[in-house]
Protein backbone atom coordinates (compact mmCIF):
# COMPACT_ATOMS: atom_id res chain seq x y z
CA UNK A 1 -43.06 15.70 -14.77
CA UNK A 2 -40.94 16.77 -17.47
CA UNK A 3 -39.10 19.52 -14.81
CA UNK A 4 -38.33 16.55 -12.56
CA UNK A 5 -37.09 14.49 -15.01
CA UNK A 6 -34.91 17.24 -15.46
CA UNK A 7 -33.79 18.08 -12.10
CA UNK A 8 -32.62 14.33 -11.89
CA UNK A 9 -31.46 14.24 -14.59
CA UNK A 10 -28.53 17.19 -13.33
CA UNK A 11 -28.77 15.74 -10.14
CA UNK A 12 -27.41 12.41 -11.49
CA UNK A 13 -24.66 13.80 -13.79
CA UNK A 14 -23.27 16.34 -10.98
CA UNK A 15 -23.32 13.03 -8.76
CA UNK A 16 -20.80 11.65 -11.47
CA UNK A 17 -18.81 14.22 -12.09
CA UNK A 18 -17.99 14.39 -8.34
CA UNK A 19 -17.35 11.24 -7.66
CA UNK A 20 -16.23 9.20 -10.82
CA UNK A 21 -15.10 12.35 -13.37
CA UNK A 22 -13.27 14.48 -11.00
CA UNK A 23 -10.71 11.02 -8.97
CA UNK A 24 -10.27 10.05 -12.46
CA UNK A 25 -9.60 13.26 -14.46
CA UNK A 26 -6.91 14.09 -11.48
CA UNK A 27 -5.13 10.73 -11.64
CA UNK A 28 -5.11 11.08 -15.56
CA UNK A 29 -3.54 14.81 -14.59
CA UNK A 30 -1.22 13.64 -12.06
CA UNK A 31 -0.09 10.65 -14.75
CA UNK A 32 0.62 13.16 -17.34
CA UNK A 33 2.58 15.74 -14.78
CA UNK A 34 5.27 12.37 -13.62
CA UNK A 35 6.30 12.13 -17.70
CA UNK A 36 6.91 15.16 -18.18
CA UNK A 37 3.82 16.60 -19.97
CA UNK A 38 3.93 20.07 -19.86
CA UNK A 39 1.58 22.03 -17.81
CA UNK A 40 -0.56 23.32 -21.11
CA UNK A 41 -1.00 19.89 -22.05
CA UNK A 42 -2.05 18.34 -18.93
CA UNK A 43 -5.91 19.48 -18.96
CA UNK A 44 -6.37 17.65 -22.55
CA UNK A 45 -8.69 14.95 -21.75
CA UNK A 46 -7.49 11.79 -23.63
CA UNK A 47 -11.32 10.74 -24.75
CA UNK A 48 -10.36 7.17 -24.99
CA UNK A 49 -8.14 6.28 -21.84
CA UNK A 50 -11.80 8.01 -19.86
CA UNK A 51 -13.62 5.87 -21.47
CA UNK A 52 -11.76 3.11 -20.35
CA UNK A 53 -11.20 4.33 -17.02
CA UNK A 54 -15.09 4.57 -16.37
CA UNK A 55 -15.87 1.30 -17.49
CA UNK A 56 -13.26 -0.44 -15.40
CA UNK A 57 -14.63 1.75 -12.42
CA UNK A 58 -18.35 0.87 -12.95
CA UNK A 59 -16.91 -3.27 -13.52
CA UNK A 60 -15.50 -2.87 -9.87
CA UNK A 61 -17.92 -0.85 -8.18
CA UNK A 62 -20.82 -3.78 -9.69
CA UNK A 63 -18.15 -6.37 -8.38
CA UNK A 64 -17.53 -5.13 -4.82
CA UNK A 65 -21.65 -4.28 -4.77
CA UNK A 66 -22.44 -8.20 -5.73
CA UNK A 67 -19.85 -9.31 -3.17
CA UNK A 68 -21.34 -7.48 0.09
CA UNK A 69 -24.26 -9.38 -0.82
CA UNK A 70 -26.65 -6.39 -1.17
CA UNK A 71 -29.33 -5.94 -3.76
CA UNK A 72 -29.81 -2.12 -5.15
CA UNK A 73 -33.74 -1.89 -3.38
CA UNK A 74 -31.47 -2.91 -0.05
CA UNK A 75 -29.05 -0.16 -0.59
CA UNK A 76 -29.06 3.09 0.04
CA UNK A 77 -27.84 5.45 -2.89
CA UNK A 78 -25.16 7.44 -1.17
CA UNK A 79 -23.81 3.86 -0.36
CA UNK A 80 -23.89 2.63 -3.88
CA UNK A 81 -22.07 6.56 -4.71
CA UNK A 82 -19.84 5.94 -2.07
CA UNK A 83 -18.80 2.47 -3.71
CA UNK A 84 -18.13 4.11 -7.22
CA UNK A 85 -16.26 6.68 -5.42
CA UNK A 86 -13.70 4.32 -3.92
CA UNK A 87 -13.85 2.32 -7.24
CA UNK A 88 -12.53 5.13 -9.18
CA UNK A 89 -9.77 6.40 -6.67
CA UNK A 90 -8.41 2.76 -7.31
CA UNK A 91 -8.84 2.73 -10.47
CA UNK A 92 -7.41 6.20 -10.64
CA UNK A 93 -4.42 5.26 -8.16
CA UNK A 94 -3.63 2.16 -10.61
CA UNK A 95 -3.87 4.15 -13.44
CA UNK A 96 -1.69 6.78 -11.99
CA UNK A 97 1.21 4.60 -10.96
CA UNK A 98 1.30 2.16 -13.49
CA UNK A 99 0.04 3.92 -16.57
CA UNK A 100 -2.55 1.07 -17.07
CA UNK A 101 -6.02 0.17 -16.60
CA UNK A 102 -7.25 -2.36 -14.02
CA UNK A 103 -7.98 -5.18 -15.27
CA UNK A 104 -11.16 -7.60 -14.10
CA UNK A 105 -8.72 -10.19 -13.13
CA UNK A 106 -7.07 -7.64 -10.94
CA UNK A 107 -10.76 -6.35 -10.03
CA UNK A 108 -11.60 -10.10 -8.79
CA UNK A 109 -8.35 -9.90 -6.37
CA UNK A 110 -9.14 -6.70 -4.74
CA UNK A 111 -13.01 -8.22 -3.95
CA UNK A 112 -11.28 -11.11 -2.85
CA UNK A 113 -8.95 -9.18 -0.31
CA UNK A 114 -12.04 -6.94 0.60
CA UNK A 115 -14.04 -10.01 1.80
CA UNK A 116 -11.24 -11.12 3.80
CA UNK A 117 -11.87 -8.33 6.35
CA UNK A 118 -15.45 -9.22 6.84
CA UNK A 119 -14.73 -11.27 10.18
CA UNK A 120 -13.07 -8.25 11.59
CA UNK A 121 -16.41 -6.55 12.44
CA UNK A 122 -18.53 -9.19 13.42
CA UNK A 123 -19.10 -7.65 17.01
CA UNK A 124 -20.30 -4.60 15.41
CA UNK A 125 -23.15 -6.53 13.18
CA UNK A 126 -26.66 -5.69 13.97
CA UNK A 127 -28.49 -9.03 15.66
CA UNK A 128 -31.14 -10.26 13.57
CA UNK A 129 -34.22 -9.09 16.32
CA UNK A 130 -32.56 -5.18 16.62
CA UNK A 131 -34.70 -2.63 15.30
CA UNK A 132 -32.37 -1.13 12.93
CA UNK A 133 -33.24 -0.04 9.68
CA UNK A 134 -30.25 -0.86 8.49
CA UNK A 135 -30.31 -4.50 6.99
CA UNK A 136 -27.24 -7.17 7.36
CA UNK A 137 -26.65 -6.46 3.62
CA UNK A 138 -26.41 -2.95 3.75
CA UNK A 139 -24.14 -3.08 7.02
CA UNK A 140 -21.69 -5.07 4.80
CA UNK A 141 -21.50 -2.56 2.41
CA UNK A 142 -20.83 -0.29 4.82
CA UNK A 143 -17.84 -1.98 5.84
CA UNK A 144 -16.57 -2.38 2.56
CA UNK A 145 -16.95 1.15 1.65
CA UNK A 146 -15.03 2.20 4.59
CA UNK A 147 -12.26 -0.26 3.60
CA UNK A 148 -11.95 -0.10 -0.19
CA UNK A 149 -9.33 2.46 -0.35
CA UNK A 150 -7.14 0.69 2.37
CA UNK A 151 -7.84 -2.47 -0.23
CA UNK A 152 -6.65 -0.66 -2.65
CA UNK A 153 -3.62 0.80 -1.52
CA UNK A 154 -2.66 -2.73 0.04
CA UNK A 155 -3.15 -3.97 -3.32
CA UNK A 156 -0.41 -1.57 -4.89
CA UNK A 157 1.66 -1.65 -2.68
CA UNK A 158 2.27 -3.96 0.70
CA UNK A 159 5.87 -2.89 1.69
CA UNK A 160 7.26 -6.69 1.39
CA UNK A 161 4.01 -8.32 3.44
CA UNK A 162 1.53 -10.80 2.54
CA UNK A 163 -1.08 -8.59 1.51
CA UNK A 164 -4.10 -10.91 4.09
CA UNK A 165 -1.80 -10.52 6.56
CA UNK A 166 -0.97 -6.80 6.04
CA UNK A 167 -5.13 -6.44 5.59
CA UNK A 168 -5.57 -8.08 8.81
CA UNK A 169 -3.62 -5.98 10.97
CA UNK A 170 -4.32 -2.59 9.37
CA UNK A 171 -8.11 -3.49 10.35
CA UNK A 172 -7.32 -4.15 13.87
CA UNK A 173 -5.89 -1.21 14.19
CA UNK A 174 -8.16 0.90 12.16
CA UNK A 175 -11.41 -0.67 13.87
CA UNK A 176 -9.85 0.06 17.72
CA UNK A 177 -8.77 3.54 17.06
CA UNK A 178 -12.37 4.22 15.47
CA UNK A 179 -13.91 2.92 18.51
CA UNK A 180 -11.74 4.87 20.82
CA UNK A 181 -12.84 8.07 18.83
CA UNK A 182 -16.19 7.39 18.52
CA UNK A 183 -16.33 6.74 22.33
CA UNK A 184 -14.63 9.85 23.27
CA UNK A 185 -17.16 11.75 20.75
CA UNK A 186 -20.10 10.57 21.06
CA UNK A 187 -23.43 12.26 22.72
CA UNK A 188 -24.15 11.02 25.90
CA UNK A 189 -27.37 9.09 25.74
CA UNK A 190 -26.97 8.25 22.11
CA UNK A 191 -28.42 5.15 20.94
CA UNK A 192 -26.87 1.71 19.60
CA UNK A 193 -28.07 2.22 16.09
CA UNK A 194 -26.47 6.31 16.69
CA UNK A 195 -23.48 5.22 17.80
CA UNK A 196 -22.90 2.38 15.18
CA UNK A 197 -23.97 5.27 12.42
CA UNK A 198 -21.49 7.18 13.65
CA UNK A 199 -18.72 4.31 14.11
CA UNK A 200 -19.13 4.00 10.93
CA UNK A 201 -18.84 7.54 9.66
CA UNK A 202 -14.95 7.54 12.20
CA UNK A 203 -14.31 4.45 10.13
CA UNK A 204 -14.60 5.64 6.94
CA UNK A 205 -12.48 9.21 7.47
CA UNK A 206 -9.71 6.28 9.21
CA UNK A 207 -9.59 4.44 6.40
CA UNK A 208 -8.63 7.68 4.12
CA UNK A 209 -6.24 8.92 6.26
CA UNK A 210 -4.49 5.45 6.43
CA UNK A 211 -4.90 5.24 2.28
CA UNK A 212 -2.94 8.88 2.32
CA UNK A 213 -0.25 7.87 4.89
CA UNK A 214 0.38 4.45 2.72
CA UNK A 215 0.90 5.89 -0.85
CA UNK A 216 2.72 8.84 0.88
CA UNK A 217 4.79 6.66 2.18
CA UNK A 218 5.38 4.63 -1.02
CA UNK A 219 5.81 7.66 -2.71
CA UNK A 220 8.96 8.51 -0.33
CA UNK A 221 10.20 5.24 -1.01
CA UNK A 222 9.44 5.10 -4.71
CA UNK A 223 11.44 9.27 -5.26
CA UNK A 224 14.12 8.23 -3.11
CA UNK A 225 17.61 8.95 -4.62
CA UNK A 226 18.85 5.01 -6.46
CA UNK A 227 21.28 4.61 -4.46
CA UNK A 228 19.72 5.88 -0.86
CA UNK A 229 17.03 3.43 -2.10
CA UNK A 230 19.17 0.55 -2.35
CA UNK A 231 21.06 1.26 1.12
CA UNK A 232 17.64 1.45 2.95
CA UNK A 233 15.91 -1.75 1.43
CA UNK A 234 19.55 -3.69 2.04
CA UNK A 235 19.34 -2.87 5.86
CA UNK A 236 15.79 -3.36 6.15
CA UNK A 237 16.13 -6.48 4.23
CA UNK A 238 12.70 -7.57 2.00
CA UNK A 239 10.00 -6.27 4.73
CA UNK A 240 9.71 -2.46 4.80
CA UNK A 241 9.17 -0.55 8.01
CA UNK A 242 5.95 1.44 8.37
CA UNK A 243 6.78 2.82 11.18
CA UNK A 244 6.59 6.16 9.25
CA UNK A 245 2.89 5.32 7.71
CA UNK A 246 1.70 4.31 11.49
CA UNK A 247 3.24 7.82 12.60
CA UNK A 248 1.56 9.72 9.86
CA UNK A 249 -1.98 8.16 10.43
CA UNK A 250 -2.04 8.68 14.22
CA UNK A 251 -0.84 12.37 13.98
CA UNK A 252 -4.04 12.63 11.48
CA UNK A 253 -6.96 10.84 13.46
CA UNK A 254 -5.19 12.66 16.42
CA UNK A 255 -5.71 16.18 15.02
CA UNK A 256 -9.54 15.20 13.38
CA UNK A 257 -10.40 13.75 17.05
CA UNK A 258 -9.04 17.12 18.82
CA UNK A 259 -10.81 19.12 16.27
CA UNK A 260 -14.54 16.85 16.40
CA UNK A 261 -14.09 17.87 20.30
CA UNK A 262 -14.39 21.27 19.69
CA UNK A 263 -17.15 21.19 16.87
CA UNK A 264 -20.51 22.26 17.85
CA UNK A 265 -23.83 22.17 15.50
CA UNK A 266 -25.12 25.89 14.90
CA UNK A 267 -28.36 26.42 17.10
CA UNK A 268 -29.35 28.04 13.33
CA UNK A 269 -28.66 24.56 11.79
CA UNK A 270 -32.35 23.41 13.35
CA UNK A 271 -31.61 19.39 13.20
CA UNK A 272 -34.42 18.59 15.34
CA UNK A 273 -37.26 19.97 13.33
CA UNK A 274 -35.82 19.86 9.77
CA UNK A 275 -35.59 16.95 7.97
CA UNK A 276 -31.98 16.23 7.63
């Protein structure tokens, strides 16, 4: 008993470190190298600032948790991982570019602008009568997994749009190029609750390679020489093209479609008789 107590006990901290301690510790890093810190200094871990950057990540992992409406017996672990994982890449992200915490206030908004892409996947809900053993609860969460990065980036930074509206049309576009992949991907044959799994799985690698091509994009913007900066915004006026984050996030989902066509599982890899 004692051993397995153990072996959770690891199990549960390595689980942490991945995905709180290591988003957080490398926005704290990335933080310190923009001032100036030099390069010796940058691995001291400032004790307190982790402290707070933990808490605020656990406050908005609970908060986007209560708001999909699931209950932790309804949802499965790696889903309630995946949450704190998003949580603390935008906790990190905020911390990173502004050089403070989020706040719950701030916390509240990003729930707020989470929820407001719920009605952009109602075709894709289970009906009540399927046999899936996936419940309505946990196929929320699902969806806001997928979509908390975007939420967050949207959140930072909306390149002179109203951030619903911005939300809105980044998960059009995210949801129909997920389909088309998982379409042109998917075994012949496979089932609705295999296909949706997988759906899913397409959505959640779009929605990092949109967060990517958004701050790199706002990055460019944001390093841009003053007065280059002040000549672009003056002809583009107070709404930003993003023409450049479009063309960044279709070369991406372009390359990891080409390369899913030519992935094949390992006849060694067994998946029909081992319990994967």
């Amino acid at each position: 008993m004692a051993a397995e107590t153990n072996e959770s006990s690891m199990k549960t901290l390595l689980m942490a470190f991945r995905y709180l301690g290591l988003p957080l510790l490398k926005a704290s890093a990335e933080r310190k190298s923009r001032q100036g810190t030099p390069p010796e200094e940058q691995e001291v871990v400032d004790n307190e600032a982790m402290n707070n950057l933990v808490q605020s990540t656990v406050m908005l992992s609970k908060k986007l948790s209560e708001a999909s409406g699931a209950k932790e017996n309804e949802t499965d672990a790696w889903l309630r991982w995946s949450l704190a994982s998003d949580s603390a890449q935008i906790v990190g992200a905020v911390f990173k570019n502004s050089d403070k915490v989020l706040t719950e206030q701030e916390a509240d908004e990003i729930v707020k602008l989470t929820l407001a892409l719920k009605d952009q996947f109602s075709s894709l809900a289970p009906a009540e009568s399927e046999a899936n053993p996936n419940t309505i609860a946990t196929f929320k969460s699902k969806l806001l997994d997928a979509f908390v990065p975007v939420v967050g980036a949207v959140s930072q930074y909306s390149f002179g749009r109203a951030e619903h509206a911005l939300l809105a049309e980044i998960a059009e576009r995210l949801v129909k190029t997920a389909d088309r992949i998982t379409r042109a991907i998917a075994p012949s044959g496979a089932t609705p609750e295999e296909w949706r799994l997988l759906c899913w799985n397409v959505l959640k690698v779009a929605g990092q390679c949109y967060t990517d091509s958004h701050f790199a994009e706002a990055d460019r913007l944001l390093y841009m020489d003053a007065e280059e900066r002040a000549e672009y915004f003056a002809k583009h006026g107070q709404i930003i093209p993003m023409t450049q984050v479009w063309q960044s996030f279709n070369q991406r989902m372009a390359m990891l479609a080409t390369l899913a066509s030519y992935l094949e599982v390992p006849d060694a890899a067994k998946l029909d008789s081992e319990a994967w």
